[in-house]
N, C-alpha and C. Protein backbone atom coordinates (compact mmCIF):
# COMPACT_ATOMS: atom_id res chain seq x y z
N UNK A 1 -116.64 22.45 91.42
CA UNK A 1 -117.64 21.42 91.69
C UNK A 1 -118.69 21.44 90.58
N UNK A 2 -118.93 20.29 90.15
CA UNK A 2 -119.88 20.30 89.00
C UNK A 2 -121.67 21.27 89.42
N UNK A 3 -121.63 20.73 90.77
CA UNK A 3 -122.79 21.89 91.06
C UNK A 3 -122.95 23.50 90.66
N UNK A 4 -121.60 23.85 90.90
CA UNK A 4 -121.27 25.05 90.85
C UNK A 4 -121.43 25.57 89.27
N UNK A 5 -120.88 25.07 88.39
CA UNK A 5 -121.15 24.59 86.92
C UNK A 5 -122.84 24.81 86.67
N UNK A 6 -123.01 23.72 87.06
CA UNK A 6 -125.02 23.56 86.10
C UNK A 6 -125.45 24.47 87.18
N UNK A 7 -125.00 24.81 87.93
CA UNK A 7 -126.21 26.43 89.06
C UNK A 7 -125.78 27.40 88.18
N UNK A 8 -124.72 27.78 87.77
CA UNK A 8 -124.52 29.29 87.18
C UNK A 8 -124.85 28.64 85.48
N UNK A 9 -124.63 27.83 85.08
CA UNK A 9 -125.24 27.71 83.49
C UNK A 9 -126.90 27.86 84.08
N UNK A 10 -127.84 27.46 85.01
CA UNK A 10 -129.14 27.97 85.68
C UNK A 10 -129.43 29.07 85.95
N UNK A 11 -128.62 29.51 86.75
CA UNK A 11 -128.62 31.00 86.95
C UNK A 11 -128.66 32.24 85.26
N UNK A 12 -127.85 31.46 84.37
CA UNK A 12 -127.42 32.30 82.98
C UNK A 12 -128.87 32.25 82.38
N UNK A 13 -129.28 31.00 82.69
CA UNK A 13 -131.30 30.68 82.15
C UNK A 13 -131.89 31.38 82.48
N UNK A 14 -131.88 31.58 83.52
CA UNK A 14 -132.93 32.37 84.47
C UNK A 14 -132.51 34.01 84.28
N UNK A 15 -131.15 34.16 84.01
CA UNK A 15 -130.89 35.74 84.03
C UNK A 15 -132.23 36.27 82.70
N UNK A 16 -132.56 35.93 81.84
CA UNK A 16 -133.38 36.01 80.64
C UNK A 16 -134.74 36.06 81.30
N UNK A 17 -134.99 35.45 81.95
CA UNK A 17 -136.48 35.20 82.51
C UNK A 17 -136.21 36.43 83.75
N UNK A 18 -135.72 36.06 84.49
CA UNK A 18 -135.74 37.14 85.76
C UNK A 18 -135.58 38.80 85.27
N UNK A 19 -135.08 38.91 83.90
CA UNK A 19 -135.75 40.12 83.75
C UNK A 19 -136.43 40.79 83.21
N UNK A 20 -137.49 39.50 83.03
CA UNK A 20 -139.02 40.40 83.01
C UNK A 20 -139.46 40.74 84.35
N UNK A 21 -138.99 40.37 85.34
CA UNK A 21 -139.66 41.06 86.36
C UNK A 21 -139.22 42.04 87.08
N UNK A 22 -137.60 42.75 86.38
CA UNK A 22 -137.40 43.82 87.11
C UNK A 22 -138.58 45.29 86.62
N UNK A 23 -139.07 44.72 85.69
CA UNK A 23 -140.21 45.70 85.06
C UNK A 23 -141.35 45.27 85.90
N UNK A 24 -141.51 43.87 86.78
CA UNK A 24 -143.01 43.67 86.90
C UNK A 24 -143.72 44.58 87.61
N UNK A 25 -145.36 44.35 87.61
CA UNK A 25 -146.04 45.07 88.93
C UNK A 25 -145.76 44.97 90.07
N UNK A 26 -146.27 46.23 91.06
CA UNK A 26 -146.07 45.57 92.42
C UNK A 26 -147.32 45.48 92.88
N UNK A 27 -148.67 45.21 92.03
CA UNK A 27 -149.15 44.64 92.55
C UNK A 27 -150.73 43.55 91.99
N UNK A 28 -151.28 43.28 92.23
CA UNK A 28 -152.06 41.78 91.17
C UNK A 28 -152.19 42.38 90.08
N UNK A 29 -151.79 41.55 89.14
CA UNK A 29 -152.28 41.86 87.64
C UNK A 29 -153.55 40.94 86.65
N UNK A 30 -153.76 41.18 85.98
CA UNK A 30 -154.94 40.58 85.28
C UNK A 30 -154.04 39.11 84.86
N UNK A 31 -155.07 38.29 85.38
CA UNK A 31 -154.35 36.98 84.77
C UNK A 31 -154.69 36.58 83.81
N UNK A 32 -154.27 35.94 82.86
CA UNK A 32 -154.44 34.96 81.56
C UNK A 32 -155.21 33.68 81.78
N UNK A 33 -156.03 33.19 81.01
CA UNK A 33 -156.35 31.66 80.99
C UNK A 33 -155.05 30.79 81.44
N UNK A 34 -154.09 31.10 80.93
CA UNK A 34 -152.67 30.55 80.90
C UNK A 34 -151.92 30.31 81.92
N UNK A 35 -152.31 32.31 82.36
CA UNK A 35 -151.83 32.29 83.59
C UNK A 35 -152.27 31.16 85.02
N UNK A 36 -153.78 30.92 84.71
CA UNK A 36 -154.42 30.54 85.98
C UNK A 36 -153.82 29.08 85.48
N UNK A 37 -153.71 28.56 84.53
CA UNK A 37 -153.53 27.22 84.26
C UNK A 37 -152.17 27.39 84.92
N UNK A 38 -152.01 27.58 84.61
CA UNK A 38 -150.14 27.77 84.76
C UNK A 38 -150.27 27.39 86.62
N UNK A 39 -150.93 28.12 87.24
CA UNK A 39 -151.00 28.26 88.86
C UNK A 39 -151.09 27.82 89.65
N UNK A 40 -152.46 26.78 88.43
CA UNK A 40 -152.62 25.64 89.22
C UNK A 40 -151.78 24.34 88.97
N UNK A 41 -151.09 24.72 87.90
CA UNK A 41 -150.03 23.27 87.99
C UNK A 41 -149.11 23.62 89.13
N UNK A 42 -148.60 24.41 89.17
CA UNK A 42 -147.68 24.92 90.53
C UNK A 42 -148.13 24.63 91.74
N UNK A 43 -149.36 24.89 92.06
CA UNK A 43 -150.21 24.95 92.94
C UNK A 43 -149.68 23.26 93.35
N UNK A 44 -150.34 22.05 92.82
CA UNK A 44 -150.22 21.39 92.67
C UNK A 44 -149.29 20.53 93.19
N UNK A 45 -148.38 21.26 92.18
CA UNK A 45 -146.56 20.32 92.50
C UNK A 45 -146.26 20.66 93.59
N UNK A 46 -146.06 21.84 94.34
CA UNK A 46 -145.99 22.33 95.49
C UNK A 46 -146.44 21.60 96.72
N UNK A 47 -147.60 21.31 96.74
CA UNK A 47 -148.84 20.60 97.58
C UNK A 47 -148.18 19.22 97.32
N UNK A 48 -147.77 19.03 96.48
CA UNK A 48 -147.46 16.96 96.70
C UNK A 48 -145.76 16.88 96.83
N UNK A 49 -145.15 18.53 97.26
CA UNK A 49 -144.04 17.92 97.98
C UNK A 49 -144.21 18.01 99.72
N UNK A 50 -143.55 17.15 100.08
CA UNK A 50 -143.79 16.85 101.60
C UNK A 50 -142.43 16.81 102.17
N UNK A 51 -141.21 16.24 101.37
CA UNK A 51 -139.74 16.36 102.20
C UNK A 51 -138.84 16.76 100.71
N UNK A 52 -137.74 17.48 100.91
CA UNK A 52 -136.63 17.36 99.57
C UNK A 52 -135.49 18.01 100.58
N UNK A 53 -134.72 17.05 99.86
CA UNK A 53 -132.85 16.82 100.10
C UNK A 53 -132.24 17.54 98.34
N UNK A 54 -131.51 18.87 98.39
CA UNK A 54 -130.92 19.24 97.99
C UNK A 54 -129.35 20.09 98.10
N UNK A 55 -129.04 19.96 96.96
CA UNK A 55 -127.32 20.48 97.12
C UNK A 55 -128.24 22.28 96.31
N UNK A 56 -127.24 23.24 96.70
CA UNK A 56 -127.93 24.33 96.00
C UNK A 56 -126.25 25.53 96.32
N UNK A 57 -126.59 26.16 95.64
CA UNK A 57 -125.68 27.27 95.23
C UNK A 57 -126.87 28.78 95.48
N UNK A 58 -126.07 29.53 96.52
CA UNK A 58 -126.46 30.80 96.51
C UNK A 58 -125.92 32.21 96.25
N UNK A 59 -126.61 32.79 95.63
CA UNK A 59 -125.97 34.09 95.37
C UNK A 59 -126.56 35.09 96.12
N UNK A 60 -125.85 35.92 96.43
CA UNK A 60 -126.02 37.25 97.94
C UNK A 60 -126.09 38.09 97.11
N UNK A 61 -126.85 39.32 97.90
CA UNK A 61 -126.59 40.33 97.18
C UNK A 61 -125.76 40.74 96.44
N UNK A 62 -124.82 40.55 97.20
CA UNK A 62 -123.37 41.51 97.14
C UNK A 62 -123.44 40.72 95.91
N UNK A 63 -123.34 39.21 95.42
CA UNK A 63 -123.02 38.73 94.27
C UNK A 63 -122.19 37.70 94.93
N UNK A 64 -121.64 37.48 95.89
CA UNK A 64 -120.81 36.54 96.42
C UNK A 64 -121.53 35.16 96.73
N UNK A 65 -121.02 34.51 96.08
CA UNK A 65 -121.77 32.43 95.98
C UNK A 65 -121.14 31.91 97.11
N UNK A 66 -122.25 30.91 97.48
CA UNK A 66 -121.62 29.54 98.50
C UNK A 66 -122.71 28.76 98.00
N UNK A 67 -122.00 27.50 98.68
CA UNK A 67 -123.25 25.80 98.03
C UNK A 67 -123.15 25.16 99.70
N UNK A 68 -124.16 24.79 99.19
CA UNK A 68 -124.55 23.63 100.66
C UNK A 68 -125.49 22.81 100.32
N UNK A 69 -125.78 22.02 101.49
CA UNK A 69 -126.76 21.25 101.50
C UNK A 69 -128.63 21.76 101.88
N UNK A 70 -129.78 21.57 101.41
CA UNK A 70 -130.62 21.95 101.67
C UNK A 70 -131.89 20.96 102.74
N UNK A 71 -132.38 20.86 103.66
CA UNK A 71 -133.33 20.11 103.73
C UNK A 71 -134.58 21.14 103.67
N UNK A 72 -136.13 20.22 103.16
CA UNK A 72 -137.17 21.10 103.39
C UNK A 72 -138.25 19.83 103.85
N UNK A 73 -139.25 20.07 104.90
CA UNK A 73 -140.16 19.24 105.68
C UNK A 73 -141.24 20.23 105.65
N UNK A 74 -142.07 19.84 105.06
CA UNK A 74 -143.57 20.55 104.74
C UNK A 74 -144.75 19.68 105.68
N UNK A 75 -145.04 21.26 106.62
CA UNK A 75 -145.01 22.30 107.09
C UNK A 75 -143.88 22.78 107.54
N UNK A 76 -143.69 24.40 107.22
CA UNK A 76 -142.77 24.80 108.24
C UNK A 76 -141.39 24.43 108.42
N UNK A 77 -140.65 23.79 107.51
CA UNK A 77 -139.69 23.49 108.20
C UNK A 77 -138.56 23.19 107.02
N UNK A 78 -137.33 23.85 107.58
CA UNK A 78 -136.42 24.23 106.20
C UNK A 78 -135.07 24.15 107.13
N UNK A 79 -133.89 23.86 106.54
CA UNK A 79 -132.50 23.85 106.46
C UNK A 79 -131.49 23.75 105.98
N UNK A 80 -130.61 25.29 105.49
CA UNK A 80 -129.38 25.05 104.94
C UNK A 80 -128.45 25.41 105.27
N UNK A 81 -127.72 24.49 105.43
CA UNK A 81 -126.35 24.34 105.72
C UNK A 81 -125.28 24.49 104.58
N UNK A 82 -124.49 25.13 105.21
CA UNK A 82 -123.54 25.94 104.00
C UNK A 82 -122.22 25.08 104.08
N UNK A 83 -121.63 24.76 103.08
CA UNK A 83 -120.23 24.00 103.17
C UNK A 83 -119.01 25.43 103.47
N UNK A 84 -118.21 24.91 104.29
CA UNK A 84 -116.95 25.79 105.08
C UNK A 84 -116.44 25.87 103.23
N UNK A 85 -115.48 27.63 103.44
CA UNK A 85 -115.32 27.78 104.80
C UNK A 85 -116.70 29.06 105.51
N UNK A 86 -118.15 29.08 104.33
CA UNK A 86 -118.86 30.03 105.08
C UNK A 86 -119.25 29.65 106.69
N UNK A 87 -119.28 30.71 107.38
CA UNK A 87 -119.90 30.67 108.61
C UNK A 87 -121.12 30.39 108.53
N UNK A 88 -122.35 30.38 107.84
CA UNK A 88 -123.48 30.47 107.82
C UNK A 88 -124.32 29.23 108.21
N UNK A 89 -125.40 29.38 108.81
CA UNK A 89 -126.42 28.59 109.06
C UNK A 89 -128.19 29.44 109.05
N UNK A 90 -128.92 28.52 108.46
CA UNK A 90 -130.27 29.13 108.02
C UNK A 90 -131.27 28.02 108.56
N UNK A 91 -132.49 28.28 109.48
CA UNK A 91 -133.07 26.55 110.19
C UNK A 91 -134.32 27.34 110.13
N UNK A 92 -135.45 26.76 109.39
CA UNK A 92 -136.45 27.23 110.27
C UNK A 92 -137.49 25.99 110.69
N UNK A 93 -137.89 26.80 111.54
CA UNK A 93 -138.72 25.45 112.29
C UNK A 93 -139.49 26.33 113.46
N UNK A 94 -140.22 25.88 114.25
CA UNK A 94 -140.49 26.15 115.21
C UNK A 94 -141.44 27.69 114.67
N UNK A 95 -141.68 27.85 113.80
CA UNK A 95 -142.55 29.17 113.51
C UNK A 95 -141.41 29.88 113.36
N UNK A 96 -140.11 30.26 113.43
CA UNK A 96 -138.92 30.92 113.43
C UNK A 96 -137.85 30.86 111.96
N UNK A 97 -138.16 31.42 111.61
CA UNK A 97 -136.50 31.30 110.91
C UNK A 97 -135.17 31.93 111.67
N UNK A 98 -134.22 31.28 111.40
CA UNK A 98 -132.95 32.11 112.58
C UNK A 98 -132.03 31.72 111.68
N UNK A 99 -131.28 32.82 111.61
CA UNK A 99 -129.87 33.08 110.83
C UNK A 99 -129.16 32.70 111.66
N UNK A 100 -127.74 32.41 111.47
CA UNK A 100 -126.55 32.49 112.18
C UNK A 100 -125.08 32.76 111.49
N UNK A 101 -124.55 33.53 112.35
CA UNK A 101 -123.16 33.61 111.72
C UNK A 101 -122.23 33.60 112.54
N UNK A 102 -121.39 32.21 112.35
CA UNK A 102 -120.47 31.85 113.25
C UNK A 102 -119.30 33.06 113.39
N UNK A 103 -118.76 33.20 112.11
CA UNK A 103 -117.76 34.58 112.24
C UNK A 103 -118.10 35.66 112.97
N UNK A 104 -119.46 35.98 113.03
CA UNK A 104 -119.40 37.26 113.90
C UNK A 104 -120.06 36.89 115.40
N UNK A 105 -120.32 35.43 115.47
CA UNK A 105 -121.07 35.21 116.30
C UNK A 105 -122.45 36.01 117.02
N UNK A 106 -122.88 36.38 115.80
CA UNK A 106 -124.64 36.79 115.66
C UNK A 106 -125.72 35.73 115.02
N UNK A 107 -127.19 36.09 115.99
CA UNK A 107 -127.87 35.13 115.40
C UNK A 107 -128.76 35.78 115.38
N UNK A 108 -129.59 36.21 113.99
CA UNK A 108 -131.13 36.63 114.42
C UNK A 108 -132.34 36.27 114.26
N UNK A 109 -133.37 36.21 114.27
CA UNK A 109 -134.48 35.48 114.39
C UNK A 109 -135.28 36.37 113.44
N UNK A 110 -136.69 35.91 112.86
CA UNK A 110 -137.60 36.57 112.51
C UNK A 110 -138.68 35.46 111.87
N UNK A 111 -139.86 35.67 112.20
CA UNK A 111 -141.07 34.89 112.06
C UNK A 111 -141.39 34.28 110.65
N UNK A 112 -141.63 33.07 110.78
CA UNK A 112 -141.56 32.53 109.53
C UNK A 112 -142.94 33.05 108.60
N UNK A 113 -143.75 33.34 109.29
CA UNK A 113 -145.31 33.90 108.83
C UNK A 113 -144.54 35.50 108.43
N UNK A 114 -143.54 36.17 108.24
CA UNK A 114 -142.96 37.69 108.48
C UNK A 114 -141.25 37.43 106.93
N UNK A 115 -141.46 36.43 106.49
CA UNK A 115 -140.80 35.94 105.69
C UNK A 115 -141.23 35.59 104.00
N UNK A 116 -141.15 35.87 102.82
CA UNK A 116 -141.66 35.82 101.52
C UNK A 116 -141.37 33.70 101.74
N UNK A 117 -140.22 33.71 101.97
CA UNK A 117 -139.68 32.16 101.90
C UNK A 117 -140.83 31.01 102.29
N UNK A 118 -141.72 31.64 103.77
CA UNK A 118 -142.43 30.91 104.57
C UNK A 118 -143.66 30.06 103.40
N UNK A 119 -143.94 31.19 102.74
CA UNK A 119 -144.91 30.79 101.60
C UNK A 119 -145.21 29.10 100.70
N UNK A 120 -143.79 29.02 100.60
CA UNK A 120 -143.40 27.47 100.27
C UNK A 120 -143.63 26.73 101.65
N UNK A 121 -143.44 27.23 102.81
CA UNK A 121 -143.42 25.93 103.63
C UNK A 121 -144.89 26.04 104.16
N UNK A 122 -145.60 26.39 103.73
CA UNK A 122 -147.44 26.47 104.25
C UNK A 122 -147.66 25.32 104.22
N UNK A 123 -148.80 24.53 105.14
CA UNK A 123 -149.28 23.62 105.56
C UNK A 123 -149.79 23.24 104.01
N UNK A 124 -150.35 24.04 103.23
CA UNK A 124 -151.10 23.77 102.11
C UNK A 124 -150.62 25.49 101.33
N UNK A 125 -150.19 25.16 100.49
CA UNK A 125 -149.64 26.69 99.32
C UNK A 125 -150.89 26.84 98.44
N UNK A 126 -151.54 28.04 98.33
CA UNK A 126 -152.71 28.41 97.81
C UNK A 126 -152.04 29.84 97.54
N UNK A 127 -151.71 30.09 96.03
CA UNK A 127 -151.73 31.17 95.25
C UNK A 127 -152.65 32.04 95.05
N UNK A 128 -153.10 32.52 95.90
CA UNK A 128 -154.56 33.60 95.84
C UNK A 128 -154.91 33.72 97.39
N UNK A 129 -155.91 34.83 97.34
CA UNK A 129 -156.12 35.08 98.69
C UNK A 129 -155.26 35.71 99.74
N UNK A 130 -154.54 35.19 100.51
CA UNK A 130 -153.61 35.31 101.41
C UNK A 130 -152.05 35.30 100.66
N UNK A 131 -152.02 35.00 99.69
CA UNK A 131 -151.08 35.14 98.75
C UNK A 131 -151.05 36.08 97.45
N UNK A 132 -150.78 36.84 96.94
CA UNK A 132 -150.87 37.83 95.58
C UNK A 132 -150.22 37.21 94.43
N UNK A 133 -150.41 36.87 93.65
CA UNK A 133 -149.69 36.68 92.27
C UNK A 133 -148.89 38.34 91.82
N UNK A 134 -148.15 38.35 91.49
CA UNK A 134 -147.71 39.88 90.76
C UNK A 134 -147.33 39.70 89.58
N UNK A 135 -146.66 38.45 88.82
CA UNK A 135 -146.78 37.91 87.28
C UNK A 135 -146.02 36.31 87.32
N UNK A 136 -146.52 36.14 86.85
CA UNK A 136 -146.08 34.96 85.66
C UNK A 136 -145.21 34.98 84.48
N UNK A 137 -144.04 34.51 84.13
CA UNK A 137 -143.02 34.57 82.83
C UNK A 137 -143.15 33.26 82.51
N UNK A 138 -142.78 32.84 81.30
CA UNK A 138 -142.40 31.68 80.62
C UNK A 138 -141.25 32.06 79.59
N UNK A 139 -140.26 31.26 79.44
CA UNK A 139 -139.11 31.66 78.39
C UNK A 139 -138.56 30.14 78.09
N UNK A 140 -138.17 29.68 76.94
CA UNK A 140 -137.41 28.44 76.41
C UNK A 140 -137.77 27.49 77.44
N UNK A 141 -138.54 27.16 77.85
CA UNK A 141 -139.01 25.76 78.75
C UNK A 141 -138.64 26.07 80.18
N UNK A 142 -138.80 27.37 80.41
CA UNK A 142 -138.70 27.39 82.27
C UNK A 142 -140.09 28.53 82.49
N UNK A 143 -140.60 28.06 83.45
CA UNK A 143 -141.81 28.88 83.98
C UNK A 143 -141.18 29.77 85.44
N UNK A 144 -141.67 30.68 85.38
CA UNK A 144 -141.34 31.74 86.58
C UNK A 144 -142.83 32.29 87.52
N UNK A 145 -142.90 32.47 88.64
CA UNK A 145 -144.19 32.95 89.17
C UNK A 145 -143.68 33.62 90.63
N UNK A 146 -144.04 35.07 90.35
CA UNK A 146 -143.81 36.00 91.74
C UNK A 146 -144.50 36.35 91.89
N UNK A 147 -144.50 36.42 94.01
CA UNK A 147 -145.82 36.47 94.36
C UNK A 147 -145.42 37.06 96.04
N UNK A 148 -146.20 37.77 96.36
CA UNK A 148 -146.10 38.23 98.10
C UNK A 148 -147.24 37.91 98.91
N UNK A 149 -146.96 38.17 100.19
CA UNK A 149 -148.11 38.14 101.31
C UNK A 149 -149.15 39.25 100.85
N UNK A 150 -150.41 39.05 100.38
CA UNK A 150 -151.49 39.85 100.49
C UNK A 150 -151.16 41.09 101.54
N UNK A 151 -151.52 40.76 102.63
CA UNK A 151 -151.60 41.78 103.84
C UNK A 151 -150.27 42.28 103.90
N UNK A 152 -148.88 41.40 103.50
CA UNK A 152 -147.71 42.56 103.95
C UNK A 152 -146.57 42.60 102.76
N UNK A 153 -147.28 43.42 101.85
CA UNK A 153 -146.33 43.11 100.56
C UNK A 153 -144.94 43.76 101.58
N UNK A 154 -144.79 44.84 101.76
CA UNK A 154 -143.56 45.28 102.27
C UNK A 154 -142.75 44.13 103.11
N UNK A 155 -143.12 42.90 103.08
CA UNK A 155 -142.17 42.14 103.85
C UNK A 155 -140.97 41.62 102.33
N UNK A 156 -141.60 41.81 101.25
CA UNK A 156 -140.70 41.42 100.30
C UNK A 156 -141.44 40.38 99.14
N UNK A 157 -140.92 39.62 98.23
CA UNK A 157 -141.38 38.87 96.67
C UNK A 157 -140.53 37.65 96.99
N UNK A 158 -141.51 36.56 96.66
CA UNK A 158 -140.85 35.64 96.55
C UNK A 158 -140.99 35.01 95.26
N UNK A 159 -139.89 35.02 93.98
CA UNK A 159 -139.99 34.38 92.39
C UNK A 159 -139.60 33.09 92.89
N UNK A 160 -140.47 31.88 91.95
CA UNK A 160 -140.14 30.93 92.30
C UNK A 160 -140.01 30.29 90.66
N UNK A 161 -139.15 29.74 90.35
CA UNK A 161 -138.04 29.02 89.22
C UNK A 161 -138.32 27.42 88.91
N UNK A 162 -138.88 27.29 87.97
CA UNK A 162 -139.40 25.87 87.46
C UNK A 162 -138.92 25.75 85.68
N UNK A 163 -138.29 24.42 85.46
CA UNK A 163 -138.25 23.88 84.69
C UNK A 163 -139.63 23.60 84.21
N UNK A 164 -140.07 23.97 82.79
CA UNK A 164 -141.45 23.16 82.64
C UNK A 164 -141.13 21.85 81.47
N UNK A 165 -142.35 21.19 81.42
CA UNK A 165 -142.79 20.13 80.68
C UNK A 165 -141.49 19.26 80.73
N UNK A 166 -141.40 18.44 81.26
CA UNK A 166 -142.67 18.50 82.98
C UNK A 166 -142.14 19.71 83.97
N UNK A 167 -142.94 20.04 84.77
CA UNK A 167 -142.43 20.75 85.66
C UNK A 167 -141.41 19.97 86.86
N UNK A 168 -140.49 21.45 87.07
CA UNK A 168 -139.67 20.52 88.34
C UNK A 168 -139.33 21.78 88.74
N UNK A 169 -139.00 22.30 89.94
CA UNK A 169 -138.42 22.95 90.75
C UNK A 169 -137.00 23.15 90.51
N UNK A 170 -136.53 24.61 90.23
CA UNK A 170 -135.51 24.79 89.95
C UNK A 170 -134.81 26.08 91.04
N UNK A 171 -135.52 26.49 91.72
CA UNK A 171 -134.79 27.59 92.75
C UNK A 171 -135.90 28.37 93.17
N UNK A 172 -135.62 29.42 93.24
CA UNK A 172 -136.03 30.97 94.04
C UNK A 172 -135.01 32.21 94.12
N UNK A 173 -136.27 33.15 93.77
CA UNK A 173 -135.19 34.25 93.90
C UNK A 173 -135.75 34.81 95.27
N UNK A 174 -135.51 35.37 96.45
CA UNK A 174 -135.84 36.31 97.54
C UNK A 174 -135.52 37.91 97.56
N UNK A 175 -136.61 39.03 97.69
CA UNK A 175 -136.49 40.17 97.75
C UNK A 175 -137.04 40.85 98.61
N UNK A 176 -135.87 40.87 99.63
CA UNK A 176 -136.79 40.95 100.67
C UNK A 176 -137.30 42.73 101.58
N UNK A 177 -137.59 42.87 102.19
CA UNK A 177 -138.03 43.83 102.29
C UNK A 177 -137.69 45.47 102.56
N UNK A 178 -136.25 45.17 102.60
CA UNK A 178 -134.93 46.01 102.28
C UNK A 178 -134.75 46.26 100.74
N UNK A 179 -134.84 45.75 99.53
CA UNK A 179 -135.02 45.45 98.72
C UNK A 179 -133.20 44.48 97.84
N UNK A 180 -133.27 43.48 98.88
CA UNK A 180 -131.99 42.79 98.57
C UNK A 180 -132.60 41.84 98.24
N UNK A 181 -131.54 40.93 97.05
CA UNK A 181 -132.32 40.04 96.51
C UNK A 181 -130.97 38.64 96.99
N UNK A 182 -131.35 37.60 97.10
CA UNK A 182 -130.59 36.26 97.02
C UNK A 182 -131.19 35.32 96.15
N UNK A 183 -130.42 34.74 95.57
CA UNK A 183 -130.73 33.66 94.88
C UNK A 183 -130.49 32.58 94.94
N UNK A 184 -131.15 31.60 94.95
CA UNK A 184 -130.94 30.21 94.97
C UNK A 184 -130.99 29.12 94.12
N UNK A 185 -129.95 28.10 93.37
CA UNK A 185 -130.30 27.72 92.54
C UNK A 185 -130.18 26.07 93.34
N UNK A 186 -131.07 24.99 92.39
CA UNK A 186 -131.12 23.46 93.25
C UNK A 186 -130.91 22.59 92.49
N UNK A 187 -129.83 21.93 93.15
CA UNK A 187 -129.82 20.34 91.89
C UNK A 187 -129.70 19.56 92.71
N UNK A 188 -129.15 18.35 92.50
CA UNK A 188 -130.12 16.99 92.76
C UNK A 188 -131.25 16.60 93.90
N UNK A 189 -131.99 17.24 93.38
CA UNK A 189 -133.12 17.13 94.09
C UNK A 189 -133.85 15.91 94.61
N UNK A 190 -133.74 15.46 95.86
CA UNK A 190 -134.54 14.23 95.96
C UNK A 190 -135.70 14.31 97.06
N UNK A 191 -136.98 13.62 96.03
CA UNK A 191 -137.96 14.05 97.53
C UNK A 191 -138.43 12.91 98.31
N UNK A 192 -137.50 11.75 97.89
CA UNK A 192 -138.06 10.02 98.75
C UNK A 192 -137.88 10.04 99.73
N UNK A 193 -137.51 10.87 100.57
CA UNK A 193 -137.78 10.88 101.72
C UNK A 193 -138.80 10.67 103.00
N UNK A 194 -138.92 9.78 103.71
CA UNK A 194 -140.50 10.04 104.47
C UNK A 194 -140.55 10.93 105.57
N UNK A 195 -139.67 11.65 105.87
CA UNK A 195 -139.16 12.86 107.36
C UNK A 195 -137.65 12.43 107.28
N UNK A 196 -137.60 13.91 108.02
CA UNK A 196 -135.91 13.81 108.66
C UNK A 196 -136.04 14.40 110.37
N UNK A 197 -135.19 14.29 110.71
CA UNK A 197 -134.80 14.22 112.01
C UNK A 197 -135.08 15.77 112.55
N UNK A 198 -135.99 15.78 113.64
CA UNK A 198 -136.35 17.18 114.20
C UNK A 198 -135.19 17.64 114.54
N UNK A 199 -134.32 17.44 114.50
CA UNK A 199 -132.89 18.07 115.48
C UNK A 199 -132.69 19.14 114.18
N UNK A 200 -132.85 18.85 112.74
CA UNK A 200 -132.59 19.31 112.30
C UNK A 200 -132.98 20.73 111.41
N UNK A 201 -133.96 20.81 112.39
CA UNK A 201 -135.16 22.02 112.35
C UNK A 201 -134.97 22.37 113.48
N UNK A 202 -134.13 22.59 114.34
CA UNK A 202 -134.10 23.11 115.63
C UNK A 202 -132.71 23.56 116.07
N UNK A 203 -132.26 24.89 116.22
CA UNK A 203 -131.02 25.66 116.21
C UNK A 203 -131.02 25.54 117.96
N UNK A 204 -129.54 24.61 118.31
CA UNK A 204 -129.25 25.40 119.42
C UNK A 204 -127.69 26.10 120.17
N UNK A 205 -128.21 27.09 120.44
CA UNK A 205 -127.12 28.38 120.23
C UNK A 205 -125.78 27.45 120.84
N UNK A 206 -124.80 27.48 120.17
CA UNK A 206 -123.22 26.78 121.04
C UNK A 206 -123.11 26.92 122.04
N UNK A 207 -123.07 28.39 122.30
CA UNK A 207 -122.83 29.23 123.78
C UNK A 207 -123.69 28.38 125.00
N UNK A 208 -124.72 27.82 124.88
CA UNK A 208 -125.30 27.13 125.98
C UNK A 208 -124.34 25.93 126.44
N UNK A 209 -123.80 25.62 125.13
CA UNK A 209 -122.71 24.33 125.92
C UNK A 209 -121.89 24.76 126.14
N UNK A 210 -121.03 26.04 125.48
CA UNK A 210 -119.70 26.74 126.22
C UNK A 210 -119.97 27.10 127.61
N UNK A 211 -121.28 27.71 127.88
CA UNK A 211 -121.79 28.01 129.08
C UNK A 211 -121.72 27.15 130.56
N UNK A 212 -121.92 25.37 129.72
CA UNK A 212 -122.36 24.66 131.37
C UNK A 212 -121.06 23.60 131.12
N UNK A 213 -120.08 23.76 130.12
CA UNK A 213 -118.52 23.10 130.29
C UNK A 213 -118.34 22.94 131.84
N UNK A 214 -117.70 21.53 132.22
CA UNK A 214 -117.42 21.93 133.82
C UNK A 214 -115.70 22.65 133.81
């Protein structure tokens, strides 16, 4: 699939940039004029997205890829759906993020405020304060910026992946508090959207309808 293609030629971009930060701090560093400029353009772009429809390619720890579809509804509210044959499903909404895995038929939950990811879906994203910067990269026209929860770095880093001039959103890396990393890379990104459908921020378990079958 041509996705599959321009995510790992993305991913090969980013391998250059992403490792300046296996050296980074773990924790605030002195920022640059540059840096803060830099923060607040992010800052920015972030804040004036409100819905995006993407196709995206992920990489697991282990190193093993799948692609799916992405939705994101700002506040709070995220969904990807994985194309078969993965089992997987990822929804958050409701203050929740909840995994699922059809193959093993497990689902687990954990608080979207208890998540590096949640950070992007804030009512309003403010890089400081309640948020930590830990560095900033720039390499051949892509900007990089990792950053954790102030109060709970141990929940994990969330790097977030931008094309610059102009800026555009190009992925995320997640490290989370195990110290496993996933990656995500995004293409065709569209944000004309004016909302999508609450159903689709809202997981409900199969078993309730296997349950009341007559």
């Amino acid at each position: 699939m041509n996705i599959i293609r321009r995510a790992v030629l993305r991913h090969a971009i980013w391998a250059g940039i992403g490792a300046l930060f296996l050296s980074a701090p773990t924790a605030a560093w002195a920022l640059s004029t540059q840096d803060t400029q830099d923060i607040n353009r992010i800052e920015a772009y972030l804040n004036g997205i409100t819905t995006l429809k993407a196709r995206f390619l992920q990489i697991a720890p282990s190193g093993a890829s799948s692609t799916g579809k992405l939705w994101m509804e700002r506040p709070g509210r995220m969904r990807f759906e994985y194309d078969p044959p993965s089992p997987l499903l990822l929804v958050a909404g409701h203050g929740l993020l909840i995994y699922h895995n059809a193959d093993l038929d497990q689902t687990s939950t954990l608080p979207l405020a208890k998540t590096p990811l949640g950070i992007l879906l804030e009512d309003h994203v403010q890089l400081s304060g309640a948020v930590t910067v830990l560095h900033v990269a720039r390499d051949a026209g892509a900007l990089a910026i990792q950053i954790d929860r102030t109060a709970s770095p141990a929940d994990g880093t969330l790097t977030v992946l931008f094309a610059d001039n102009p800026l555009e959103l190009r992925g995320w890396i997640v490290r989370d508090g195990q110290d496993q990393e996933t990656r995500i890379g995004l293409d065709n990104l569209d944000f004309s959207a004016n909302g999508f459908s609450d159903d689709l921020f809202t997981y409900v378990d199969p078993k309730l309808f296997e349950n009341n079958q007559p």
